[in-house]
Protein backbone atom coordinates (compact mmCIF):
# COMPACT_ATOMS: atom_id res chain seq x y z
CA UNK A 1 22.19 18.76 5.01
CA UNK A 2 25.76 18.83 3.90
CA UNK A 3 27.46 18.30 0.60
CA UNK A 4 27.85 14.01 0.95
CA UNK A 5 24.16 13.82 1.98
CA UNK A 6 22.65 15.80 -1.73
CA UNK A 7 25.17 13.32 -3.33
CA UNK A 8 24.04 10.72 -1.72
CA UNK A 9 20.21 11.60 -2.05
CA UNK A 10 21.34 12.32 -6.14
CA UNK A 11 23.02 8.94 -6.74
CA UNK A 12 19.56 7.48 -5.23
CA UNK A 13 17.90 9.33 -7.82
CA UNK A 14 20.11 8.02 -11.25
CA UNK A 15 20.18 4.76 -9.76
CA UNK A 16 16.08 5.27 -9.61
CA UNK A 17 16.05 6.04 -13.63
CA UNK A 18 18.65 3.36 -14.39
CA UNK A 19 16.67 0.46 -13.12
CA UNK A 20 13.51 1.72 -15.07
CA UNK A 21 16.06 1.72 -18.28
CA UNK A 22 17.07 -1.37 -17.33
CA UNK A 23 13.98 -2.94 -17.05
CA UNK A 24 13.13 -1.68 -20.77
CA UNK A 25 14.34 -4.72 -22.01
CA UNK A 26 11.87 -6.78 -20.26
CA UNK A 27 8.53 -5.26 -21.42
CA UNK A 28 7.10 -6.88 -24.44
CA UNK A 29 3.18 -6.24 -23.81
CA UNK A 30 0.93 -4.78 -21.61
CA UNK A 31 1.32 -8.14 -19.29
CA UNK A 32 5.09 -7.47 -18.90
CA UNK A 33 4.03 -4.02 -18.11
CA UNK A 34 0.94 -4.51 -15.83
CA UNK A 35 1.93 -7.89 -14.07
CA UNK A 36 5.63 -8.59 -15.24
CA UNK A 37 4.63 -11.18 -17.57
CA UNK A 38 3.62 -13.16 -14.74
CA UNK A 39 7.16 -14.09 -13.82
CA UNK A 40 8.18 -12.36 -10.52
CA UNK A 41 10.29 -14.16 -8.68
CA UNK A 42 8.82 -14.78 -5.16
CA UNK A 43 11.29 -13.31 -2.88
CA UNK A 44 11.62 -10.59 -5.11
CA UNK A 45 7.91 -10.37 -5.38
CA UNK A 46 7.70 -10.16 -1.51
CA UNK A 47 9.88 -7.62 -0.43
CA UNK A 48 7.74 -5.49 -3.16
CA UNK A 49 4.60 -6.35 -1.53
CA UNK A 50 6.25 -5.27 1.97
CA UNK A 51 7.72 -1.72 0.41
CA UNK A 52 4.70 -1.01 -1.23
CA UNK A 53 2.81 -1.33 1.99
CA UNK A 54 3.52 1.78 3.25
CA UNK A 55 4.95 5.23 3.04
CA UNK A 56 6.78 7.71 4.61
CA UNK A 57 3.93 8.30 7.51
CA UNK A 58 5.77 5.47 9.09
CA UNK A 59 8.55 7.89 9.57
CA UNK A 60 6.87 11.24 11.00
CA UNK A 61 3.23 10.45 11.83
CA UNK A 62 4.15 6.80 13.63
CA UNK A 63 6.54 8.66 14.78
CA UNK A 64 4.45 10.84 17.00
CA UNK A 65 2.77 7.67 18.35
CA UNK A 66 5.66 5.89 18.87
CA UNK A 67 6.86 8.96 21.33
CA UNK A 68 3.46 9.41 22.71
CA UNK A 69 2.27 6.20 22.78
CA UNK A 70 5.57 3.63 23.39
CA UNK A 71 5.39 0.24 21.85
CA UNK A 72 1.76 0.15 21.43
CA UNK A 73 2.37 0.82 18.00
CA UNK A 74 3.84 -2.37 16.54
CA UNK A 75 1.07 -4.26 18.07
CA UNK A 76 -1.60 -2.32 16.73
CA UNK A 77 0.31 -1.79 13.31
CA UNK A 78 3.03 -4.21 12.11
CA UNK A 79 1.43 -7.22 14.52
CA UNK A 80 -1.91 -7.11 12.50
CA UNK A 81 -0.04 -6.70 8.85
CA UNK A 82 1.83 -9.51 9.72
CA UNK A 83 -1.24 -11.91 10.76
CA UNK A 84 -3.19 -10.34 7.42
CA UNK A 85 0.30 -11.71 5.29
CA UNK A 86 0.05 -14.96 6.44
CA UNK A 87 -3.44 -15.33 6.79
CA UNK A 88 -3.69 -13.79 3.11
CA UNK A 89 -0.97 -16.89 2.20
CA UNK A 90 -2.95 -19.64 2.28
CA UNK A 91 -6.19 -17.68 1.47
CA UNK A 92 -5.91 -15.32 -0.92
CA UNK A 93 -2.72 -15.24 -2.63
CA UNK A 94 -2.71 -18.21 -4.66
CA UNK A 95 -6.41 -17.36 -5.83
CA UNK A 96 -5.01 -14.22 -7.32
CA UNK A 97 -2.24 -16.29 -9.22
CA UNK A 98 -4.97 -18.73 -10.41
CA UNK A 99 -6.92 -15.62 -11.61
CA UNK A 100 -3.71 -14.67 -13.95
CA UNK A 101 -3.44 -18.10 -15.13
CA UNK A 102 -7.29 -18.90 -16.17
CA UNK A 103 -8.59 -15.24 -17.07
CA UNK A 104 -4.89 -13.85 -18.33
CA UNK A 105 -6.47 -11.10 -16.14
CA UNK A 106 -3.81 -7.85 -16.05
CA UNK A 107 -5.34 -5.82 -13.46
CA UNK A 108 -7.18 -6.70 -9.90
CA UNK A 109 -10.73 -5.71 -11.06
CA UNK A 110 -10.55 -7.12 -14.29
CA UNK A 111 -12.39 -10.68 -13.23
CA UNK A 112 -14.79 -8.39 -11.55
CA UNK A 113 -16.75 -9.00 -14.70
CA UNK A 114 -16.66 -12.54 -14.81
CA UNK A 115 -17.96 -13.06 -11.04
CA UNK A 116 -20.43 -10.12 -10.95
CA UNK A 117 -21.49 -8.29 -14.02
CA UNK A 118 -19.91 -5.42 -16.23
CA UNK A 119 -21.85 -2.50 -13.49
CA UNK A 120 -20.52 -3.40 -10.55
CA UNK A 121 -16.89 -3.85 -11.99
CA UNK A 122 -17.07 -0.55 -13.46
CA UNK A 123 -18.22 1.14 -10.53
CA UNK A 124 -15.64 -0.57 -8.41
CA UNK A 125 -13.05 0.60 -11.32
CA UNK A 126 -14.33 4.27 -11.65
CA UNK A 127 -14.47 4.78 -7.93
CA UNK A 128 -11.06 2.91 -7.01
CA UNK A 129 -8.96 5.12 -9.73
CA UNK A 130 -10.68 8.17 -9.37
CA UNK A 131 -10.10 8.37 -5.42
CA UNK A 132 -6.72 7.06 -5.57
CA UNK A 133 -6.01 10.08 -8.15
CA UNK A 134 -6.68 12.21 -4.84
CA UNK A 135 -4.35 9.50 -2.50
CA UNK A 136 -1.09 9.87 -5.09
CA UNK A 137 -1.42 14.05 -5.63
CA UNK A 138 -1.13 13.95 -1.25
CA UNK A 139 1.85 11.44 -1.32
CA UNK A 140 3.29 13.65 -3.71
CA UNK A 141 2.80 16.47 -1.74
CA UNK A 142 4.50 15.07 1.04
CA UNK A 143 7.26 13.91 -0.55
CA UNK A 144 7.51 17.93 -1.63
CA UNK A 145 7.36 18.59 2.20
CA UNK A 146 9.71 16.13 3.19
CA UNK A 147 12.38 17.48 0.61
CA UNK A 148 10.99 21.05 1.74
CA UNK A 149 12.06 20.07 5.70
CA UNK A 150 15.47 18.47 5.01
CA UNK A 151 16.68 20.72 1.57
CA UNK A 152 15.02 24.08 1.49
CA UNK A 153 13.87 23.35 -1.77
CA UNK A 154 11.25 24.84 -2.73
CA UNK A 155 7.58 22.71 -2.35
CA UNK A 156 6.44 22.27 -6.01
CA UNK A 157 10.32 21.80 -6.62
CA UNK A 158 10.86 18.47 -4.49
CA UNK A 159 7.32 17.51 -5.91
CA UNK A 160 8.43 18.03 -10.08
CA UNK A 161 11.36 16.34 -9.02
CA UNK A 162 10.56 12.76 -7.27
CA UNK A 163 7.21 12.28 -8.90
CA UNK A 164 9.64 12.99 -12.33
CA UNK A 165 11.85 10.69 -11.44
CA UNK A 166 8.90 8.23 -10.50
CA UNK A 167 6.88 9.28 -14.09
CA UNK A 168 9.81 7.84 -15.94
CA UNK A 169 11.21 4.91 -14.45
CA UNK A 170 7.31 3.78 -13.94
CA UNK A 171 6.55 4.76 -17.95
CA UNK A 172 9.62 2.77 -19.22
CA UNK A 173 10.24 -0.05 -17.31
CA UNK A 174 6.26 -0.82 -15.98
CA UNK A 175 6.03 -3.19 -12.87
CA UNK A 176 9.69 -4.82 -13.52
CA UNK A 177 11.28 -1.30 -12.92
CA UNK A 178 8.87 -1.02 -9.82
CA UNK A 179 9.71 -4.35 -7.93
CA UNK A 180 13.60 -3.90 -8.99
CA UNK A 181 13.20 0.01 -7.63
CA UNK A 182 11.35 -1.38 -4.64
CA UNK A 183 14.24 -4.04 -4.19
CA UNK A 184 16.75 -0.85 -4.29
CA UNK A 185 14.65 1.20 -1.57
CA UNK A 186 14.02 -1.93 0.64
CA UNK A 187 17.93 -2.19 0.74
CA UNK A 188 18.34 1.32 1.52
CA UNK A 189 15.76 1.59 4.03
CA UNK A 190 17.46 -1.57 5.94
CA UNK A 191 20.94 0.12 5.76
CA UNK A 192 19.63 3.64 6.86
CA UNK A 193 17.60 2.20 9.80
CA UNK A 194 20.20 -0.26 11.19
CA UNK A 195 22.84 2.56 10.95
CA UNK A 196 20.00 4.81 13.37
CA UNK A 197 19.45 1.88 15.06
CA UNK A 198 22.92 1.12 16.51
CA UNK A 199 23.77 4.34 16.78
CA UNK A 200 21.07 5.26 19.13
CA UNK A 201 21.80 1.66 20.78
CA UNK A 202 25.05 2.66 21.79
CA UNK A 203 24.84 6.54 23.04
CA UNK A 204 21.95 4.79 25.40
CA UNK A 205 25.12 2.39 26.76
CA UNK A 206 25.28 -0.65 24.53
CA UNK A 207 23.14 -3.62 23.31
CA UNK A 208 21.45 -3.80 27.00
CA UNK A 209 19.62 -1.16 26.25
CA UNK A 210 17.63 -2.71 23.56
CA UNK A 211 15.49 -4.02 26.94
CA UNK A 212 16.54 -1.61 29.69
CA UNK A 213 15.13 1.29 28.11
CA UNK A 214 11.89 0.55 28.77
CA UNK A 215 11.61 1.00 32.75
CA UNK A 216 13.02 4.69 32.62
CA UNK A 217 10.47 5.71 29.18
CA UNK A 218 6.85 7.29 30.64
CA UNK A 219 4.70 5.03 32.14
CA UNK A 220 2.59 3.19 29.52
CA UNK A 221 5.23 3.19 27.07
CA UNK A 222 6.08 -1.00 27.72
CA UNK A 223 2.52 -1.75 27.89
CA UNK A 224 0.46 -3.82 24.72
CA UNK A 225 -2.31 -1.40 24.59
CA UNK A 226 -1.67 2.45 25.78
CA UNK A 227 -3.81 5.50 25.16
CA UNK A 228 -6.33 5.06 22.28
CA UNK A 229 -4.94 2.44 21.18
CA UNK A 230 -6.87 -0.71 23.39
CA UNK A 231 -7.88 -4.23 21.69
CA UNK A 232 -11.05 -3.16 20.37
CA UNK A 233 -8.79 -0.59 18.47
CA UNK A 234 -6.30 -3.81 17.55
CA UNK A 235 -9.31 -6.01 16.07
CA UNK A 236 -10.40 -2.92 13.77
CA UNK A 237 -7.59 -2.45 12.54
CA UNK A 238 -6.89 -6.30 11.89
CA UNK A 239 -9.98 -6.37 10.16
CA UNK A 240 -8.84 -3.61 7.75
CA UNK A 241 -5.43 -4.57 7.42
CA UNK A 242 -7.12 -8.02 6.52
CA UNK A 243 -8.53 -6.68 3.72
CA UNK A 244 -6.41 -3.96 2.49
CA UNK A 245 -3.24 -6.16 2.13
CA UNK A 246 -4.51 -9.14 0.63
CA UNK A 247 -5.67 -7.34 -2.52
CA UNK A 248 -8.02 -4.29 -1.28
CA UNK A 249 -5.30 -1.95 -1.88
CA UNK A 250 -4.86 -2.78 -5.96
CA UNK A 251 -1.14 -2.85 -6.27
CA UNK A 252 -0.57 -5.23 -3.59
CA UNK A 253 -3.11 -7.71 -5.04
CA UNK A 254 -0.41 -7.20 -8.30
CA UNK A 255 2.23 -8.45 -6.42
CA UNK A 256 0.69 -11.89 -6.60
CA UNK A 257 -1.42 -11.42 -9.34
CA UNK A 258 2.43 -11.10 -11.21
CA UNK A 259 4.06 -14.78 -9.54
CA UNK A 260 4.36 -17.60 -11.83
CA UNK A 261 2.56 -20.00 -9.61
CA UNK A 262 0.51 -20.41 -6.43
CA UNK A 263 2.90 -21.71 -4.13
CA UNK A 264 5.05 -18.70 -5.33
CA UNK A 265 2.43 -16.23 -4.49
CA UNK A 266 2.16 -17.71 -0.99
CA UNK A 267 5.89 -17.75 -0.67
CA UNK A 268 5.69 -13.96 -1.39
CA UNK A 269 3.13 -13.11 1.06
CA UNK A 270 4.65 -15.26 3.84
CA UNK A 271 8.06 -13.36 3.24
CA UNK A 272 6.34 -9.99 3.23
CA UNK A 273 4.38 -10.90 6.70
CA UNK A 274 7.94 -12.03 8.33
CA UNK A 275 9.00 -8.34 7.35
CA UNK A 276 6.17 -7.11 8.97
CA UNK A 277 7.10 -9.15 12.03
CA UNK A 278 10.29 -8.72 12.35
CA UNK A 279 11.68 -5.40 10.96
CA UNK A 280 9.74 -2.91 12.57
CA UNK A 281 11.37 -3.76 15.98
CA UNK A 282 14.45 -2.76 14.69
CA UNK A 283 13.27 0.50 12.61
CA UNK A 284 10.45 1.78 15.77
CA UNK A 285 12.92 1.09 18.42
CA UNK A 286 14.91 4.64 17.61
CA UNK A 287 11.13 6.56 18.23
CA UNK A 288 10.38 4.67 20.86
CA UNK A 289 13.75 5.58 22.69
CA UNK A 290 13.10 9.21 21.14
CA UNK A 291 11.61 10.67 24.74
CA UNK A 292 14.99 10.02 26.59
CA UNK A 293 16.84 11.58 23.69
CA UNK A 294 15.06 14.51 22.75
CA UNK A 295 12.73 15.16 25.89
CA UNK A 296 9.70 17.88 25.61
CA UNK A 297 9.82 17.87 22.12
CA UNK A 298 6.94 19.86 20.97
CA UNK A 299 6.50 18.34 17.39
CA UNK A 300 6.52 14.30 18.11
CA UNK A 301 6.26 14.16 14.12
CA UNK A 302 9.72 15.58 14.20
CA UNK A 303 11.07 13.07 16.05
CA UNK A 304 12.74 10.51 13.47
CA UNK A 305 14.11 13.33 11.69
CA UNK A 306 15.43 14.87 14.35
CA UNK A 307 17.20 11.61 15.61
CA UNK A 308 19.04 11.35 12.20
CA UNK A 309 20.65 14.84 12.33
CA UNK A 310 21.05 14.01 15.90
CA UNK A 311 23.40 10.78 15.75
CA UNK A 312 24.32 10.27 12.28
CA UNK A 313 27.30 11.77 10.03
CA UNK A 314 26.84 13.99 6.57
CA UNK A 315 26.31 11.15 4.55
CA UNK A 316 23.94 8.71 6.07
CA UNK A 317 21.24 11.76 6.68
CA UNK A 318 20.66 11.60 2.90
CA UNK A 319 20.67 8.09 3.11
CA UNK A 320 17.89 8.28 5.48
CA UNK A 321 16.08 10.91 3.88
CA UNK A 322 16.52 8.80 1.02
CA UNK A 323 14.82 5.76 2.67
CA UNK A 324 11.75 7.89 3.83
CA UNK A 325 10.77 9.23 0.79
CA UNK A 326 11.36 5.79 -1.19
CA UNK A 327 9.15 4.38 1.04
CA UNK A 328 6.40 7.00 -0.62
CA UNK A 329 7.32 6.96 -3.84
CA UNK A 330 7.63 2.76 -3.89
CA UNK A 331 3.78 3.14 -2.86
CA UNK A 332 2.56 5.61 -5.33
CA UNK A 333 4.62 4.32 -8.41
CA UNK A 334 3.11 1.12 -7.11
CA UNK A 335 -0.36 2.76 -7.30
CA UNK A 336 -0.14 4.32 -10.45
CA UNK A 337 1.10 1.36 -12.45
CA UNK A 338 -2.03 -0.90 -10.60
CA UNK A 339 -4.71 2.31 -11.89
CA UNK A 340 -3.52 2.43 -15.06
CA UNK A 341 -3.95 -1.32 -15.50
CA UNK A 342 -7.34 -0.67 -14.54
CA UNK A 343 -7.59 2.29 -16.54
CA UNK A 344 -6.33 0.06 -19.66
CA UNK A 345 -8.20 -3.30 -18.87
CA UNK A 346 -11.59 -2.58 -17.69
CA UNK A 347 -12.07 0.95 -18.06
CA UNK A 348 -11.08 2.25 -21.91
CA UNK A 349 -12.41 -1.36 -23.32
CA UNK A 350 -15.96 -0.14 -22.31
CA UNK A 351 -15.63 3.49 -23.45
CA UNK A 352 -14.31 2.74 -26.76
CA UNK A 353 -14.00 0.12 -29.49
CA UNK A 354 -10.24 1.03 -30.32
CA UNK A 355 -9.30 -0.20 -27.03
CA UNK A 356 -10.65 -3.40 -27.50
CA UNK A 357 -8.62 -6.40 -28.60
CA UNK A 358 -5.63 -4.65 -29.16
CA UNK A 359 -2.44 -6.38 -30.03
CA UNK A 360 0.71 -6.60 -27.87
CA UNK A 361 2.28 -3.56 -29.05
CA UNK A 362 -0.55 -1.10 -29.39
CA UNK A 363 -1.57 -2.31 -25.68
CA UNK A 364 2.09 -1.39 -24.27
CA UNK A 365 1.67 1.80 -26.18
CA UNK A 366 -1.96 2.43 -24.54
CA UNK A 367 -0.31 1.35 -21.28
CA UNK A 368 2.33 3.59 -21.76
CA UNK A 369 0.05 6.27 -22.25
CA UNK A 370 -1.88 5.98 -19.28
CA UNK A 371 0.64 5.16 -16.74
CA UNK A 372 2.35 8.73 -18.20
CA UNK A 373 -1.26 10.47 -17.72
CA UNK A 374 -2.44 9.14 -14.34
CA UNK A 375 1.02 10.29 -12.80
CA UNK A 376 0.99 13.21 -14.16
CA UNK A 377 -2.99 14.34 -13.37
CA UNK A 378 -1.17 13.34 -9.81
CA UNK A 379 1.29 15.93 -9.48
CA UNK A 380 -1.05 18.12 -10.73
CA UNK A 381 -3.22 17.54 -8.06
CA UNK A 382 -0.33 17.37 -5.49
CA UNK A 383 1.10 20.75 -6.22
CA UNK A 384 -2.53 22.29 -6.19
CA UNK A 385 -2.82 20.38 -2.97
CA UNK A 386 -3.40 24.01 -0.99
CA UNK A 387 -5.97 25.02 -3.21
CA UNK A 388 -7.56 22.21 -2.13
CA UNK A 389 -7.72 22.59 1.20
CA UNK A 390 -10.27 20.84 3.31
CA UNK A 391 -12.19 19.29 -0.15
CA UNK A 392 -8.37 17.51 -0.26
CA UNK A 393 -8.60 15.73 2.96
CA UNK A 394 -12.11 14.95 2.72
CA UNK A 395 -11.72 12.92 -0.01
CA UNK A 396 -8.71 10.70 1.11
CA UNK A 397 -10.67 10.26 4.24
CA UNK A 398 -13.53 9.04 2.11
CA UNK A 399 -10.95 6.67 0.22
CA UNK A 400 -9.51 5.05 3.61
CA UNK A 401 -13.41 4.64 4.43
CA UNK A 402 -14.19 2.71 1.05
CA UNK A 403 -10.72 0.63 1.24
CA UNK A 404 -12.66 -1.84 3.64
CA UNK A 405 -16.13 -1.99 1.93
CA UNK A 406 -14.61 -2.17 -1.68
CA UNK A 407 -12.40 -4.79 -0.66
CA UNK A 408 -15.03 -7.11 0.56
CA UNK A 409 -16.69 -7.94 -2.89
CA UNK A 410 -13.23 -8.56 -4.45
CA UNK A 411 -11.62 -11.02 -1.65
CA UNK A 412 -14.81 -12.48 -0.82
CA UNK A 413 -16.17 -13.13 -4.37
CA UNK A 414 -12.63 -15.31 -4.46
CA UNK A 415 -14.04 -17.93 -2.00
CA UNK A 416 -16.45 -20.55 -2.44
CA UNK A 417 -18.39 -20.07 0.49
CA UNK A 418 -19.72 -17.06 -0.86
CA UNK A 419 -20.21 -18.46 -4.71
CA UNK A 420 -24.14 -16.78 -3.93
CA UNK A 421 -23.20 -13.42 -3.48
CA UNK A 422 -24.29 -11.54 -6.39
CA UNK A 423 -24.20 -8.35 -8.29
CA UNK A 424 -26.41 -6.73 -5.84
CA UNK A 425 -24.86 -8.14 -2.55
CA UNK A 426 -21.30 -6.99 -4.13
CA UNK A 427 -22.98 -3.07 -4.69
CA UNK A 428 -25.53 -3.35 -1.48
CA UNK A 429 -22.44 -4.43 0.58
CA UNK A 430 -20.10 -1.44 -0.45
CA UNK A 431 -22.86 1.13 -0.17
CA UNK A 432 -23.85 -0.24 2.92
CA UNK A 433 -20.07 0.41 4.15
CA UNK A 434 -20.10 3.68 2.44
CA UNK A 435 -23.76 4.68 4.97
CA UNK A 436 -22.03 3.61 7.52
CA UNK A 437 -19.05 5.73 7.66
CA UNK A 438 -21.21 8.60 6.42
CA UNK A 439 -23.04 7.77 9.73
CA UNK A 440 -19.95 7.29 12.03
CA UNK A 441 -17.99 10.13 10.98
CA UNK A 442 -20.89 12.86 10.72
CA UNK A 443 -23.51 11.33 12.96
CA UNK A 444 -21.18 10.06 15.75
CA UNK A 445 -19.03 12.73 17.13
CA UNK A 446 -17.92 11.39 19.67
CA UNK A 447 -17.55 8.21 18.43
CA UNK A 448 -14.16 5.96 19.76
CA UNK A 449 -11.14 5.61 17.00
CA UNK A 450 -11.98 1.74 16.10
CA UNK A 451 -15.49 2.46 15.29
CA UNK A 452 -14.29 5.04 12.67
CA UNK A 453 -11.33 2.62 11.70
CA UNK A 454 -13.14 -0.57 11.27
CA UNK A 455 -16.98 0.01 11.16
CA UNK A 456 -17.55 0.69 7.53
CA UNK A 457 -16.18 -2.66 6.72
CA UNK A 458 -17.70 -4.38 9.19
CA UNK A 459 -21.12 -3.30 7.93
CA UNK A 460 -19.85 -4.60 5.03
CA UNK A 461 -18.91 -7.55 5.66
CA UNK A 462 -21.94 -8.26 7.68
CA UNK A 463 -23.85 -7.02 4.45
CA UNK A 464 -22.11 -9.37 1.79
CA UNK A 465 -22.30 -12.58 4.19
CA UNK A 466 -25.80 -11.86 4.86
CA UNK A 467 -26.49 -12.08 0.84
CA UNK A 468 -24.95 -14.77 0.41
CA UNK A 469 -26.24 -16.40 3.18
CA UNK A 470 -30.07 -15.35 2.01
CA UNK A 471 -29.19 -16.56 -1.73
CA UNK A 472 -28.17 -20.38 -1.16
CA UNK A 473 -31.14 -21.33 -2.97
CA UNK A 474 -30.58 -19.56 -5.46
CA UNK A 475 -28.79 -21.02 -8.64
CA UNK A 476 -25.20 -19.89 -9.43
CA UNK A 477 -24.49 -19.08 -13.07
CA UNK A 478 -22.43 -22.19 -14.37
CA UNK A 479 -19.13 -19.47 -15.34
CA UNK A 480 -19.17 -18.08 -11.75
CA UNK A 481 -19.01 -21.68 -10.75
CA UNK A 482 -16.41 -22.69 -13.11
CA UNK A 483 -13.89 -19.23 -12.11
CA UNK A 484 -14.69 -20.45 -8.57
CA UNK A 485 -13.61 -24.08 -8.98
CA UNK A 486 -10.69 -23.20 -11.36
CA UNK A 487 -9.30 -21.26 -8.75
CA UNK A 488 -9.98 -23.14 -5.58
CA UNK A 489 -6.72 -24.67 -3.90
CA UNK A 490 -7.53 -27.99 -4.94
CA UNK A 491 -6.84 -26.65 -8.64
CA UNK A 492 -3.43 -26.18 -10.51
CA UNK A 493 -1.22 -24.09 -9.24
């Protein structure tokens, strides 16, 4: 990296803390911290929901694929995001904007209470934040890496240093400094990845290339479905995708959780699936061409980064280092402000009586508090990551296993249809998830990449229908009833 590419990597940085001071002015309680007052614009609101989505894997592991694997990879990964979207806009989204507006609910699990019982939304609460303390230490981590690979600076250096950054501009300015920081990374990220984009366009001989590349990349590499990744593989990952992006990942059920209306919430999640649709052919197509340009490369992973320092000046390879690391910290910052609402709304009420009707400023102060905690057990965890060793990845495997069959009582419990699942279809269901990726994983060797992907939830979801299906003559308790109406379409949005 040269001198214009730390400046521009630095600037990205102040202009990081600056929004979160910026958005000081906005917070007035914990629901201007947790859920921005419920006021997020829905464009605004949207292109969160999209940059908080995912992190900067996209840029070195879907980078292997897409050199391995050709084009494969946006139908198995962006395709099925963008179906979840605007599946999740006419579905889910408003429901989570209804929940706001009835409950005044601040955090995702918080009407877990209401439409189960105080058990199963604490174990859904103490599980969620305490594997997801695990997930944010290893996107730390590789944030450290990633500044390791470009900068030379040293690991636990680049990991003090973003997650820093992140701790204050998440502690001051709450959600509003996160969807105006994710606004800043989103622009970024477009800017570095049309810049790659043309630029490998034209050394491949102009904008022809865009569909004449494809007959001279290794066979397969055109094709829908290549190597592992065949429909059945497509349909798992749908299903989880399904889940995780209409709410089962916390902070993306905030997104809409935070809009002012229904019909704003579903204008968010439609904008976010067009993302999905559209941009990735424009940011993949550099890794896809990446076997013509850097042929025999033995470390696929290296490919994007590679390409940058390949084709691009001193300037724009900060700017693209920039936009992969934003991507990771717009998901973790995301993260930790979405725990710590859970942390502050369902968890501390139960433990102690001091944390229970609280006014509006000792709840920003308790909010405070724990969104400066959580991050900072995080990088704790991230620069231990080593000692962790193989206990580390064991346990974010376990969380990606429990995204699915956690989900399932939260998204599910939304919808009429299943007003009879209880309390013990909402447990049964996730343990039965749980069993079944014990089973998959340790029992099934051999067993094929969309059975690991998208059996647990399955199970799951085979589970929780079956309960409610078994229960229809059962009565429903007349609040359940009343949440579910409330927030059925046919209410107010």
């Amino acid at each position: 990296m040269q001198f214009a590419d730390y400046t521009v990597v630095a600037l990205f940085f102040l202009l990081m803390v600056f929004i979160g001071f910026v958005s000081y002015r906005k917070i007035h309680a914990s629901g201007d911290f947790f859920v921005a007052g419920g006021k997020a614009p829905w464009w605004l609101a949207g292109i969160s929901h999209h940059v908080s989505g995912y992190s900067g894997v996209v840029f070195v592991a879907y980078a292997a694929v897409a050199y391995e694997h050709g084009f494969t990879l946006y139908i198995w990964w962006a395709l099925p995001i963008a179906i979840a979207c605007f599946a999740g806009a006419f579905l889910f989204a408003p429901r989570w904007c209804r929940l706001r507006q009835r409950l005044a609910i601040e955090s995702p699990t918080e009407y877990l209470r209401l439409r189960y019982n105080v058990p199963t939304q604490q174990v859904m609460a103490w599980s969620g934040v305490l594997l997801k303390l695990f997930d944010a230490g290893a996107k730390w981590a590789s944030i450290g890496i990633l500044l390791h690979g470009f900068t030379g600076l040293p690991l636990a250096t680049g990991i003090l240093l973003s997650g820093g950054i992140s701790l204050v501009y998440i502690t001051v300015g709450g959600l509003w400094a996160d969807l105006y920081t994710d606004l800043a990374q989103f622009v970024v990220q477009i800017v570095a990845g049309v810049v790659l984009f043309v630029a490998v366009v034209l050394h491949l001989g102009g904008a022809g290339s865009v569909t004449g590349v494809w007959s001279d990349l290794p066979e397969g590499h055109a094709g829908l479905f290549n190597g592992p990744y065949g429909p059945p593989f497509f349909f798992a990952f749908l299903l989880v995708a399904f889940l995780s992006y209409n709410g089962g990942t916390w902070n993306l059920a905030a997104r809409y959780i935070a809009a002012p209306s229904a019909e704003s919430a579903r204008k968010s999640a439609l904008l976010s699936g067009g993302l999905y649709l559209v941009w990735p052919l424009i940011l993949f197509f550099p890794m896809w061409a990446a076997p013509l340009l850097l042929p025999g490369l033995d470390n696929p992973s290296q490919s994007y980064a590679e390409l940058t320092q390949k084709f691009l000046p001193a300037g724009l390879v900060g700017l693209v280092l920039a936009a992969m690391f934003a991507n990771t910290m717009s998901m973790t910052t995301s993260d930790t402000n979405t725990i710590s609402a859970v942390i502050t709304r369902d968890i501390l009420p139960l433990a102690s009586r001091r944390f229970r009707d609280m006014g509006p400023r000792r709840s920003l102060l308790v909010a405070r508090v724990t969104t400066c905690a959580f991050t900072a057990l995080t990088l704790v965890i991230a620069l231990e990551a080593e000692r962790f060793g193989g206990v580390l990845g064991l346990i974010l495997s376990w969380f990606g296993a429990l995204v699915g069959p956690v989900s399932i009582p939260m998204l599910f419990g939304l919808m009429p249809v299943f007003r009879h699942a209880g309390p013990a279809a909402a447990i049964g269901s996730t343990l039965a998830g749980f069993a079944a990726f014990l089973f998959i994983a340790y029992g099934l060797s051999e067993a094929p990449a969309f059975l690991r992907v998208g059996g647990p939830a399955a199970v799951a979801l085979l589970v929780f229908t079956g309960a409610a299906l078994l229960g229809r003559g059962k009565p429903v308790r007349r609040e359940v009833e009343e949440l579910l109406d409330g927030i059925n379409p046919r209410g107010r949005s």
